[in-house]
N, C-alpha and C. Protein backbone atom coordinates (compact mmCIF):
# COMPACT_ATOMS: atom_id res chain seq x y z
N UNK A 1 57.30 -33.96 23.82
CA UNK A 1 56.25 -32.97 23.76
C UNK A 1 55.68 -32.82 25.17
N UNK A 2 55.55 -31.59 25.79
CA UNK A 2 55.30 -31.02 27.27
C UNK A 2 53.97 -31.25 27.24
N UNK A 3 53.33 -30.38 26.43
CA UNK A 3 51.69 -30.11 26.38
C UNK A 3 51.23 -30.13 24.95
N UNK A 4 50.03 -30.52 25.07
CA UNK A 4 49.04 -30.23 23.89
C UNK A 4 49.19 -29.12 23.04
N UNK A 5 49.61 -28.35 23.12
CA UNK A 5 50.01 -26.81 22.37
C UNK A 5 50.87 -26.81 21.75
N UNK A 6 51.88 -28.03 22.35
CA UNK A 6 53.32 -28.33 21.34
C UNK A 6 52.99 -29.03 20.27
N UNK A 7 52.03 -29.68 20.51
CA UNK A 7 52.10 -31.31 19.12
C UNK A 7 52.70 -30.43 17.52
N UNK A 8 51.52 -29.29 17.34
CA UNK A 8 51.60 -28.90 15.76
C UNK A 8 52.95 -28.61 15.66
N UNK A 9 53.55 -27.98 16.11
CA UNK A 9 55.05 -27.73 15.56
C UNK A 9 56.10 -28.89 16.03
N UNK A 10 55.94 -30.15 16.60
CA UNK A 10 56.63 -31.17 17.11
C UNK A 10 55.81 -31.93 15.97
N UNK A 11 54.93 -31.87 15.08
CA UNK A 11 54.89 -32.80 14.00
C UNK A 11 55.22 -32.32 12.91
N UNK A 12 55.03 -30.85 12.97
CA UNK A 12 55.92 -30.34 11.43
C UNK A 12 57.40 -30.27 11.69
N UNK A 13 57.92 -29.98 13.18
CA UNK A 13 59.56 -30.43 12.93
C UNK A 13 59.73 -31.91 12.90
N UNK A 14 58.79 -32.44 13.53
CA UNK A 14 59.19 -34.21 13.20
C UNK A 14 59.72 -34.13 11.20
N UNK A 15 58.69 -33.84 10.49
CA UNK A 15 58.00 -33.90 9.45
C UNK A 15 59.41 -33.35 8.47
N UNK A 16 60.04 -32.30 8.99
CA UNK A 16 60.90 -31.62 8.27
C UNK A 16 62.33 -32.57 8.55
N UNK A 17 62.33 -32.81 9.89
CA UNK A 17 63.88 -33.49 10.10
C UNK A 17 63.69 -35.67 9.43
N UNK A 18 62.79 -35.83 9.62
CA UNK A 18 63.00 -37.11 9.23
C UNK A 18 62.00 -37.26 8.04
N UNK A 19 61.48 -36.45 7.16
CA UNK A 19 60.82 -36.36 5.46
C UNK A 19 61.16 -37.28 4.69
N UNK A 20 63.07 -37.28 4.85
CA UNK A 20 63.35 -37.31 3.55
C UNK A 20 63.64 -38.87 3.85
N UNK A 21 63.58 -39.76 5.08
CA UNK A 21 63.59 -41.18 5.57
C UNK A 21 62.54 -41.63 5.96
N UNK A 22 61.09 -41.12 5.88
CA UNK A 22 59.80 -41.08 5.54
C UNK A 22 59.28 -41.90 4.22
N UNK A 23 59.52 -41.09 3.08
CA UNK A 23 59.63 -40.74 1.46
C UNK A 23 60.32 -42.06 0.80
N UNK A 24 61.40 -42.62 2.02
CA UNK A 24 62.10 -43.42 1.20
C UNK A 24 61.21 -44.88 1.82
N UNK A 25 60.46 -45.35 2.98
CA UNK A 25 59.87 -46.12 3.33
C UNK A 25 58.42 -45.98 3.06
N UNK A 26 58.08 -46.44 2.35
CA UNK A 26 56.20 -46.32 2.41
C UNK A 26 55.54 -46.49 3.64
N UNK A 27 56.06 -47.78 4.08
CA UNK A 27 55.79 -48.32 5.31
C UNK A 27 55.41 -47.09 6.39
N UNK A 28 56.81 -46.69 6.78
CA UNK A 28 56.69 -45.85 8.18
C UNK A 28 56.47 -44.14 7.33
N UNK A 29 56.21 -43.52 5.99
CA UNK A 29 54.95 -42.91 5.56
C UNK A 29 54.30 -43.12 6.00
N UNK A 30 53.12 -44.15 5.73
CA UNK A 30 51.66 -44.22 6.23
C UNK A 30 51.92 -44.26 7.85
N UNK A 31 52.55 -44.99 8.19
CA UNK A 31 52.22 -44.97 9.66
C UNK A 31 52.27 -43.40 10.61
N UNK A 32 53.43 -42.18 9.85
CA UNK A 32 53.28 -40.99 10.42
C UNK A 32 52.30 -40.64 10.14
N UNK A 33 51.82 -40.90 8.86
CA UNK A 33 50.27 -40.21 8.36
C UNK A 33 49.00 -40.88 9.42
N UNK A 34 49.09 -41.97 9.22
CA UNK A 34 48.25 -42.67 9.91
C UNK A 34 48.01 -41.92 12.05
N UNK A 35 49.48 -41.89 12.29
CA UNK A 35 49.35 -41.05 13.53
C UNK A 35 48.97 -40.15 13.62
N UNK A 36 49.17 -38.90 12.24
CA UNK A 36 49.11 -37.88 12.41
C UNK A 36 47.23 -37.38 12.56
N UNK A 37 46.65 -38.65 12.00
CA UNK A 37 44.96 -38.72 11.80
C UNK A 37 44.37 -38.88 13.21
N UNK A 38 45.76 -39.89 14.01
CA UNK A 38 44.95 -40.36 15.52
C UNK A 38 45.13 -38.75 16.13
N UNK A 39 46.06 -38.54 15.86
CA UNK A 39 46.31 -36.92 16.81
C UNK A 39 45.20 -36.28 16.76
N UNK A 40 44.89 -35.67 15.60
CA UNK A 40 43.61 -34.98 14.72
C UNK A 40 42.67 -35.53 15.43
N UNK A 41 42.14 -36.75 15.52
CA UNK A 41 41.17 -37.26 15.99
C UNK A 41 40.44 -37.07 17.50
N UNK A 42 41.95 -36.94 18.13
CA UNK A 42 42.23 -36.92 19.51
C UNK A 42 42.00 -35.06 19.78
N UNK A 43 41.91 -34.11 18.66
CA UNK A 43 41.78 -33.13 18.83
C UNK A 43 43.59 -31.95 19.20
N UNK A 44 44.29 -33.38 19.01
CA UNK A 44 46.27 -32.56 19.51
C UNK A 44 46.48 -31.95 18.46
N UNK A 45 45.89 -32.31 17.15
CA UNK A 45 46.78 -31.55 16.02
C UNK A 45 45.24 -30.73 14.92
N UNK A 46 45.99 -30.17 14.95
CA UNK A 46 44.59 -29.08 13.75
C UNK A 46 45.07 -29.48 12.22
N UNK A 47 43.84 -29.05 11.59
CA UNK A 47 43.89 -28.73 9.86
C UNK A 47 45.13 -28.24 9.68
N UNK A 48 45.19 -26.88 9.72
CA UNK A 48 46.44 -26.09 9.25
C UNK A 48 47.98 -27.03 9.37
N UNK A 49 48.16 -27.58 10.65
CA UNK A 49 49.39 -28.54 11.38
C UNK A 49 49.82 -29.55 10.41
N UNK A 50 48.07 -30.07 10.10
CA UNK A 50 48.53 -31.66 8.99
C UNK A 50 48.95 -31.31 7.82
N UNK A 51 47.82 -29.94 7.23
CA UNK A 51 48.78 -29.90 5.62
C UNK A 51 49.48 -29.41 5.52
N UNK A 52 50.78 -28.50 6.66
CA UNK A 52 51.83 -28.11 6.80
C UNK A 52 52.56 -29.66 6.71
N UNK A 53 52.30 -30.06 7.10
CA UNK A 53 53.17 -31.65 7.24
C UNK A 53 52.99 -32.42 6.03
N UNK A 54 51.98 -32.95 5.43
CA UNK A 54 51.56 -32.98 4.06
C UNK A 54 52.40 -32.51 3.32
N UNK A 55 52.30 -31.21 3.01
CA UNK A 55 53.10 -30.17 1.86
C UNK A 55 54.60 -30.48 2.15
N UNK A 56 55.25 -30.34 3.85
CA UNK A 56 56.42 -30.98 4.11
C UNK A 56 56.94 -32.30 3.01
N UNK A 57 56.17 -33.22 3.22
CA UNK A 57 56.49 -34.39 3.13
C UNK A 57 56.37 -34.68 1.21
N UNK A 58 55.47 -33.87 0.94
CA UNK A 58 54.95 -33.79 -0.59
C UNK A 58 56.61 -33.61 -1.01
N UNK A 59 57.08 -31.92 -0.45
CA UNK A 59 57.97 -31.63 -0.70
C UNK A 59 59.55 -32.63 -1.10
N UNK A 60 59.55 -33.17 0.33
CA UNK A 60 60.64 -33.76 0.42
C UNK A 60 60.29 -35.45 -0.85
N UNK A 61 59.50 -35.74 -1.27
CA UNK A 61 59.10 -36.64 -2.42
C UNK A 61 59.43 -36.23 -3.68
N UNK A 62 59.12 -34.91 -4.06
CA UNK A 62 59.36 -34.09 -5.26
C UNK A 62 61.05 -34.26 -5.27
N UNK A 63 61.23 -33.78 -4.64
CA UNK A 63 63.05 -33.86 -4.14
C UNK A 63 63.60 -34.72 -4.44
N UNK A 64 62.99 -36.02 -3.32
CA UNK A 64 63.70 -37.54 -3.86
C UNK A 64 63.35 -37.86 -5.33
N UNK A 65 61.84 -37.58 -6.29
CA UNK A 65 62.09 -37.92 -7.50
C UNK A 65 62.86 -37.25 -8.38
N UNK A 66 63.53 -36.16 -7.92
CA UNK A 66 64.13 -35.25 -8.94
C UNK A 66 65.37 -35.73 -8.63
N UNK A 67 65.82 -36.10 -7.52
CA UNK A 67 67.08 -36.74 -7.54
C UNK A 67 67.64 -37.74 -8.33
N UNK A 68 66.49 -38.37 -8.30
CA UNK A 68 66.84 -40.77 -8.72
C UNK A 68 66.64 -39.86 -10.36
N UNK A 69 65.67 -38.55 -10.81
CA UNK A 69 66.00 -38.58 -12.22
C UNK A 69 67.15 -37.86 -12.87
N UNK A 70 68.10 -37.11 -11.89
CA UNK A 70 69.47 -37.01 -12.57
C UNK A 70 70.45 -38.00 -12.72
């Protein structure tokens, strides 16, 4: 990431390319979540950015449970 202007879409493509190896660790879940709060905090990432990433990640969960239930 170059500048501050990049973070929101360098955490929703983080968010989209590694979701679904996210979803499968709780562990390193919370810890993107957990970063994604220091960002926020720090003022790098906005509202809109996190629950784009959120809904990402929701997504890719829905997915993995619909999978393990076929």
């Amino acid at each position: 990431v170059l500048a501050d202007g990049h973070v929101s879409w360098a955490c929703e493509a983080f968010s989209k390319l590694h979701g679904p190896d996210l979803v499968k660790s709780p562990a390193l879940f919370w810890c993107w979540r957990l970063f994604m709060i220091k960002l926020w905090n720090h003022g790098l990432l906005d509202a809109g950015a996190m629950n784009n990433c959120s809904m990402i990640l929701q997504r890719c969960q829905n997915e993995g449970s619909d999978a393990m239930k076929s």
